[in-house]
C-alpha atoms as a PDB file:
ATOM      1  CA  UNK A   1       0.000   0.000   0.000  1.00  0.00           C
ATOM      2  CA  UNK A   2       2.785   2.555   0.849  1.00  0.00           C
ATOM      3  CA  UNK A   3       4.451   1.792  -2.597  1.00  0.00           C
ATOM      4  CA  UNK A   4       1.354   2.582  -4.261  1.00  0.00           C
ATOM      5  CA  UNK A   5       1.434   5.840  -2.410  1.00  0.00           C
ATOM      6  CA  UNK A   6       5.103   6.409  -2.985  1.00  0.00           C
ATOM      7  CA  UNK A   7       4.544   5.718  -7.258  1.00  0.00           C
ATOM      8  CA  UNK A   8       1.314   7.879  -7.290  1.00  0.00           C
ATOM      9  CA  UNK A   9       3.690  10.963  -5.518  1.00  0.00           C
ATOM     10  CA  UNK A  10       6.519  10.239  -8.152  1.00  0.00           C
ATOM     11  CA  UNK A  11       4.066  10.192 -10.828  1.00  0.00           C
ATOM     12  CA  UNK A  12       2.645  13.689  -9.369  1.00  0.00           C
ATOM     13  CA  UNK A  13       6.272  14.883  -9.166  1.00  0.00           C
ATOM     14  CA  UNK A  14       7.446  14.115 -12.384  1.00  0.00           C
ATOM     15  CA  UNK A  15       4.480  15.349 -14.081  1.00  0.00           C
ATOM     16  CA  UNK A  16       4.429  18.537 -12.258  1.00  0.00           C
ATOM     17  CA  UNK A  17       8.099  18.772 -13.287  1.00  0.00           C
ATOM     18  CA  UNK A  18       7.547  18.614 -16.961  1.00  0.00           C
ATOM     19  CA  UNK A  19       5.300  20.389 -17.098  1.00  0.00           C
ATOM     20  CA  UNK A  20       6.963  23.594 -15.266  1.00  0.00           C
ATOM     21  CA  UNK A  21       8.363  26.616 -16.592  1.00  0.00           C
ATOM     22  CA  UNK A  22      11.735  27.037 -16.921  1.00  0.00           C
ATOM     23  CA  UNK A  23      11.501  30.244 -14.715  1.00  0.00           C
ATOM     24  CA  UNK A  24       9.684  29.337 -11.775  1.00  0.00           C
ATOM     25  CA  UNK A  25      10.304  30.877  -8.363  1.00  0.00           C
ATOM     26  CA  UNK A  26      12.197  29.702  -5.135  1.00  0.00           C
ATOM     27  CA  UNK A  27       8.575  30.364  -3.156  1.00  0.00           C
ATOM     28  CA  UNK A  28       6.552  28.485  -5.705  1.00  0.00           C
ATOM     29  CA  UNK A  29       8.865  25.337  -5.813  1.00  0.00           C
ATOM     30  CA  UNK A  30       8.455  25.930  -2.118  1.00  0.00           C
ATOM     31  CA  UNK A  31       4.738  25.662  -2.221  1.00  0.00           C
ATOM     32  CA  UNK A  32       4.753  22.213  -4.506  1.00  0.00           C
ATOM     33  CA  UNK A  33       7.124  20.764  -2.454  1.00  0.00           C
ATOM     34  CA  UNK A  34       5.066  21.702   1.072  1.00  0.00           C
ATOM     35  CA  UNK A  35       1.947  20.994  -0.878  1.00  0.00           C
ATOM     36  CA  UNK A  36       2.804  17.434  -1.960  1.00  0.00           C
ATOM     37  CA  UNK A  37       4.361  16.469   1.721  1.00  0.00           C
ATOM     38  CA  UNK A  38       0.343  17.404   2.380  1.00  0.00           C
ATOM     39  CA  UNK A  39      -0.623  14.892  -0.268  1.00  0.00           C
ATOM     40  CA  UNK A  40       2.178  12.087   0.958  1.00  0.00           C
ATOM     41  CA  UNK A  41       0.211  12.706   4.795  1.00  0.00           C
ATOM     42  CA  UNK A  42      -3.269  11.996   3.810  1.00  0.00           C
ATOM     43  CA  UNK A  43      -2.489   9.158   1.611  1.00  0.00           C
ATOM     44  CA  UNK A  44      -0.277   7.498   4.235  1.00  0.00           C
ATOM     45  CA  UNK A  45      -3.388   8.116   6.789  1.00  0.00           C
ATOM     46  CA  UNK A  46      -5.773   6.853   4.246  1.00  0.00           C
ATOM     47  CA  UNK A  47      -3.680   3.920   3.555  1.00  0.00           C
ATOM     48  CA  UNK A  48      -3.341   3.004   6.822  1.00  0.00           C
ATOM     49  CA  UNK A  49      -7.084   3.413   7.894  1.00  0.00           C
ATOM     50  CA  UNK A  50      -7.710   0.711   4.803  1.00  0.00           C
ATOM     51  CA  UNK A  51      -4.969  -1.509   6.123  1.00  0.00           C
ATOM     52  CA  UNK A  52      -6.698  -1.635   9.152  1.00  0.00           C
ATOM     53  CA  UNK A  53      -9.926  -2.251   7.973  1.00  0.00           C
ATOM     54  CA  UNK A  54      -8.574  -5.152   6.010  1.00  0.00           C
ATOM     55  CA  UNK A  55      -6.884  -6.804   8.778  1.00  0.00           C
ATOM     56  CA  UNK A  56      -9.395  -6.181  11.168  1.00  0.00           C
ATOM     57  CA  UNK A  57     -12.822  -5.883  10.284  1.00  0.00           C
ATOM     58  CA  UNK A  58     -15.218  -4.507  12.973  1.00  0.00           C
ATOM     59  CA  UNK A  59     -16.926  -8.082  13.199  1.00  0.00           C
ATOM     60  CA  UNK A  60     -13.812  -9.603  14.612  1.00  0.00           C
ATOM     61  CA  UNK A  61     -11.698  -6.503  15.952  1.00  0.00           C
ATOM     62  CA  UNK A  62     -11.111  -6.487  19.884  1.00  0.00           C
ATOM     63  CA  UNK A  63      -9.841  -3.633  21.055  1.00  0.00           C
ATOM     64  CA  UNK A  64      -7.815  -3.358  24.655  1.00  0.00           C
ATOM     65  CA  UNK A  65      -7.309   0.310  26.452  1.00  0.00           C
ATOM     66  CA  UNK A  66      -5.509   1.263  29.632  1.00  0.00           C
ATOM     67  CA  UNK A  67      -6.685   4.005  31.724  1.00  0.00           C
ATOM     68  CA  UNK A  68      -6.097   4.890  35.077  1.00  0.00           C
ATOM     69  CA  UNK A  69      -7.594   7.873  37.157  1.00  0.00           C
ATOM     70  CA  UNK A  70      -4.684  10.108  39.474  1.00  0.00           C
ATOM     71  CA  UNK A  71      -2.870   7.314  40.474  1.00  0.00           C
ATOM     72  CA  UNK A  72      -1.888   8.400  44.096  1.00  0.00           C
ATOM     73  CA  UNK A  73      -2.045   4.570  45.235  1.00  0.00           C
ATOM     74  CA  UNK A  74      -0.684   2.529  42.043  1.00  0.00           C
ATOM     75  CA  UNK A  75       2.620   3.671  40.023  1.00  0.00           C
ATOM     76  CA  UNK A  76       2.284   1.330  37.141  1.00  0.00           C
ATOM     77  CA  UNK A  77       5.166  -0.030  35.463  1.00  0.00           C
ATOM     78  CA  UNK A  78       3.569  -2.649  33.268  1.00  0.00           C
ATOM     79  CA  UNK A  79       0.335  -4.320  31.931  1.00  0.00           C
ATOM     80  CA  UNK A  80       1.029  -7.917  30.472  1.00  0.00           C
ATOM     81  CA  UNK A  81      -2.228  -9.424  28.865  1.00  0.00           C
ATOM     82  CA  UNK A  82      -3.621 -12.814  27.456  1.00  0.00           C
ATOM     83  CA  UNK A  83      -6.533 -13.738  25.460  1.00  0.00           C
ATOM     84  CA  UNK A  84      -8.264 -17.095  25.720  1.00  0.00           C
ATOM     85  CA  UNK A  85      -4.686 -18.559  27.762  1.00  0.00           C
ATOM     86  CA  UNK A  86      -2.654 -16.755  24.739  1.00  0.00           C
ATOM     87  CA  UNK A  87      -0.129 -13.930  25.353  1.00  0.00           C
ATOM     88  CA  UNK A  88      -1.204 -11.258  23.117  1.00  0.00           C
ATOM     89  CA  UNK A  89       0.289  -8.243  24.743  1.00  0.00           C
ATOM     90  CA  UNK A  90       2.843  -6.714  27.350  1.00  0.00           C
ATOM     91  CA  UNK A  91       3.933  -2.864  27.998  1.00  0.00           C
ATOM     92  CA  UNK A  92       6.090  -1.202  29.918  1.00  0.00           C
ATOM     93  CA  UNK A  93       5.359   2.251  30.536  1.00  0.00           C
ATOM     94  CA  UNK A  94       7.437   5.661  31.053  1.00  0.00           C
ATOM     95  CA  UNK A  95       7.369   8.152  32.907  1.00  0.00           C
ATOM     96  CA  UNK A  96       6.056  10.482  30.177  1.00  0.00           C
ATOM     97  CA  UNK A  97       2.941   8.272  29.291  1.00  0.00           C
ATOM     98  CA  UNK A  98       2.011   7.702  32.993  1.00  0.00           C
ATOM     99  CA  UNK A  99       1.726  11.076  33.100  1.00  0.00           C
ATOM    100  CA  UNK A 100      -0.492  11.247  29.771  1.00  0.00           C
ATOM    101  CA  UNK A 101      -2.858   8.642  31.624  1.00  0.00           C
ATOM    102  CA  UNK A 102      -2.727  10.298  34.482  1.00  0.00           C
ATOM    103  CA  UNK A 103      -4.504  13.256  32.600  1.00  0.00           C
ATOM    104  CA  UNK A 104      -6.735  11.113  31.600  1.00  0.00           C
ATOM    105  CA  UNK A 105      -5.397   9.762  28.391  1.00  0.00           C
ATOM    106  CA  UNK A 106      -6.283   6.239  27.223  1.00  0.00           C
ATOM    107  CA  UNK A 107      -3.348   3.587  25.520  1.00  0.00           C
ATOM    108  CA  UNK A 108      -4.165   0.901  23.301  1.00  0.00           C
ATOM    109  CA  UNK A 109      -2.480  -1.884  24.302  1.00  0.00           C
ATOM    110  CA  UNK A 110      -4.354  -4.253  22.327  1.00  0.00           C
ATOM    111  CA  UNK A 111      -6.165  -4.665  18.460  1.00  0.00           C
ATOM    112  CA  UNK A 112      -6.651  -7.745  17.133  1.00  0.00           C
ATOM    113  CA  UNK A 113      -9.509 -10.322  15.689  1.00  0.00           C
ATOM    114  CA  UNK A 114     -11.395 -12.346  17.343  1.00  0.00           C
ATOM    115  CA  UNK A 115     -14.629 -14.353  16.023  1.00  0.00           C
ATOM    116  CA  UNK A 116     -18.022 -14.330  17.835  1.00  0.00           C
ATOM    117  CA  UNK A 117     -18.308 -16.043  20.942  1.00  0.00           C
ATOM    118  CA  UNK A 118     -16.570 -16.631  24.050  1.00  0.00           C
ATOM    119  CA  UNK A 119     -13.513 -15.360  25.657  1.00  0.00           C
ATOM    120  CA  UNK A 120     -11.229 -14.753  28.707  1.00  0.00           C
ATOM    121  CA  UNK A 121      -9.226 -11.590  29.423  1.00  0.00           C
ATOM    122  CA  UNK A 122      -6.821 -11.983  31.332  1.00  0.00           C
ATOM    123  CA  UNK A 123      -4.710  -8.344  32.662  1.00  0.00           C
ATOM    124  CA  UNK A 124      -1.379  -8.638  35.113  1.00  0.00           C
ATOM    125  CA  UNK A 125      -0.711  -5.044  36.203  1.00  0.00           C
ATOM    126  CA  UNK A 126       2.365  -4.488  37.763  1.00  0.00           C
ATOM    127  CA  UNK A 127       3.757  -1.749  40.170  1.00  0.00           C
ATOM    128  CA  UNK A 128       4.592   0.155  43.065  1.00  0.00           C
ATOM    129  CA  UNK A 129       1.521   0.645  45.105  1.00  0.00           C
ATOM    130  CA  UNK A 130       0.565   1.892  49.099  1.00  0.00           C
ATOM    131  CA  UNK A 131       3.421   2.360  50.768  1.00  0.00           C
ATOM    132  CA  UNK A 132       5.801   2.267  48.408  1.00  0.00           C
ATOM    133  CA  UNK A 133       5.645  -1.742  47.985  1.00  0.00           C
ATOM    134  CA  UNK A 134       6.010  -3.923  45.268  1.00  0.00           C
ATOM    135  CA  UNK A 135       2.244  -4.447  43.788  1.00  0.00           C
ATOM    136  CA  UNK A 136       1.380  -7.067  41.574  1.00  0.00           C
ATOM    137  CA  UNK A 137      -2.568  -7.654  40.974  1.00  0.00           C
ATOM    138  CA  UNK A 138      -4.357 -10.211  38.326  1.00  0.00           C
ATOM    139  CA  UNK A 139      -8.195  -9.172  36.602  1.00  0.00           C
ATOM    140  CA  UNK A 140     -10.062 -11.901  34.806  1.00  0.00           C
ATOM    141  CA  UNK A 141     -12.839 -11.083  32.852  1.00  0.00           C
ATOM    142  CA  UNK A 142     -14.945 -13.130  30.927  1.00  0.00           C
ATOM    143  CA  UNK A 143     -16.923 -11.829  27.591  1.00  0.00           C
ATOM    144  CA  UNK A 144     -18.993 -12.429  24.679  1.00  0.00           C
ATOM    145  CA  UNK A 145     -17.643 -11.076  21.240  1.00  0.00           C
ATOM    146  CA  UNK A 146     -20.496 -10.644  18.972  1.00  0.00           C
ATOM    147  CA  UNK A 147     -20.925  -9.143  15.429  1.00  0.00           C
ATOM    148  CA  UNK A 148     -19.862  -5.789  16.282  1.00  0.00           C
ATOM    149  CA  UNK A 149     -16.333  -3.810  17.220  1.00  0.00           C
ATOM    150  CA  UNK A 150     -15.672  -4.576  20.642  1.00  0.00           C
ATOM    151  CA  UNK A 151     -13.700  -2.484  23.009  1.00  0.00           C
ATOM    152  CA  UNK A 152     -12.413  -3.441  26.260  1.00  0.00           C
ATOM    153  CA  UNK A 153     -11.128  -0.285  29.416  1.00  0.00           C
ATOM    154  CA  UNK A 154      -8.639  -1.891  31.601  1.00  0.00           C
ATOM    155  CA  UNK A 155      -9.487   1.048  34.566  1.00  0.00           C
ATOM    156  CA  UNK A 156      -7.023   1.690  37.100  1.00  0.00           C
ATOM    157  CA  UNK A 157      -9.055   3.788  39.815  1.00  0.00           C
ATOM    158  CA  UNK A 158      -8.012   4.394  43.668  1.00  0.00           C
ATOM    159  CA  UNK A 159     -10.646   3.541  45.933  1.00  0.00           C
ATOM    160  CA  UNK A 160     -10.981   6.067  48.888  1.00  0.00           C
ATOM    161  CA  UNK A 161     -12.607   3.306  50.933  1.00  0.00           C
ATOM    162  CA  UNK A 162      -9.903   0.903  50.890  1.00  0.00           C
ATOM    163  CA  UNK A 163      -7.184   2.813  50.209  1.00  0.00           C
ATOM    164  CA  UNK A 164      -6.308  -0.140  47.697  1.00  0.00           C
ATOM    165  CA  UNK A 165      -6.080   0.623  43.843  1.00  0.00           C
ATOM    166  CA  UNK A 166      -9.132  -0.984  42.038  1.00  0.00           C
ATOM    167  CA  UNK A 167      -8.965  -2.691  38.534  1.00  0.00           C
ATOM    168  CA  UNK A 168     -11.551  -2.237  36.957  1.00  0.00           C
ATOM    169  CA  UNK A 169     -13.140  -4.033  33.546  1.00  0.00           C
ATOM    170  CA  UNK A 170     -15.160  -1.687  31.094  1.00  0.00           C
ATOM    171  CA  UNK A 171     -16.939  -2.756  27.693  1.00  0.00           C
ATOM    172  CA  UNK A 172     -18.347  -0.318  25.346  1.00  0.00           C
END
């Protein structure tokens, strides 16, 4: 797909090239040149949207997200996952994207296909929780995949009652 995009901009180039005047500004040669990085962009977005959809049609895709609320009782340090006893994921995270979830960003840590039916989740999170202690906690969730795009929120909350971390299981 990205070769087709790469030909199509070298076809672009070289026709816009012939067909130039011999006396063409600096600033307009500026302008093709910024204008066709534009084109390159979209095409590589579009191409990778379609790649996506090929590989993994909404009827199959499963989606997996991290999140985690302000994280005063659980520093994570990294989420390993398996599907159906299979180990489809594992992430460490910095410093930079704890922060970024933190604010309330979300990370995919998982796409893939799965057919209807089904399944077990299975999330490891590891860290440093109260007290400055190792923390190491399992969730197991089971679910059933259907026809549609499926998206899974592994939640990392604090709970003010327990002063524990929670992990938490979302679909949507």
């Amino acid at each position: 797909m990205r070769n087709l995009c790469v030909c199509i901009v070298l076809l672009v180039l070289s026709s816009s090239l012939a067909l130039a005047k011999p006396a063409v500004s600096a600033e307009a040669i500026e302008k093709q040149i910024e204008d066709l990085k534009q084109v390159i962009l979209n095409l590589s977005k579009d191409a990778d949207v379609m790649q996506q959809q090929v590989l993994y049609p909404p009827n199959v895709r499963v989606k997996v997200f991290v999140s985690m609320d302000s994280g005063q009782l659980f520093e994570l340090k990294w989420v390993k996952l398996e599907l159906d006893g299979k180990l489809v994921s594992s992430y460490m995270y910095s410093e930079m994207e704890l922060e970024g979830l933190k604010a309330g960003a979300m990370h995919e840590l998982f796409l893939g296909s799965y057919k209807p039916g089904k399944h077990e989740l299975v999330a490891t999170f590891n860290g440093v929780g109260p007290r400055g202690k190792p923390y190491e906690r399992m969730t197991r969730h089971q679910f059933e995949k259907t026809r549609e795009e499926m998206n899974i929120e592994l939640k990392i909350a604090d709970s003010a009652s327990t002063r524990q971390p929670e992990f938490l299981v979302q679909q949507w």
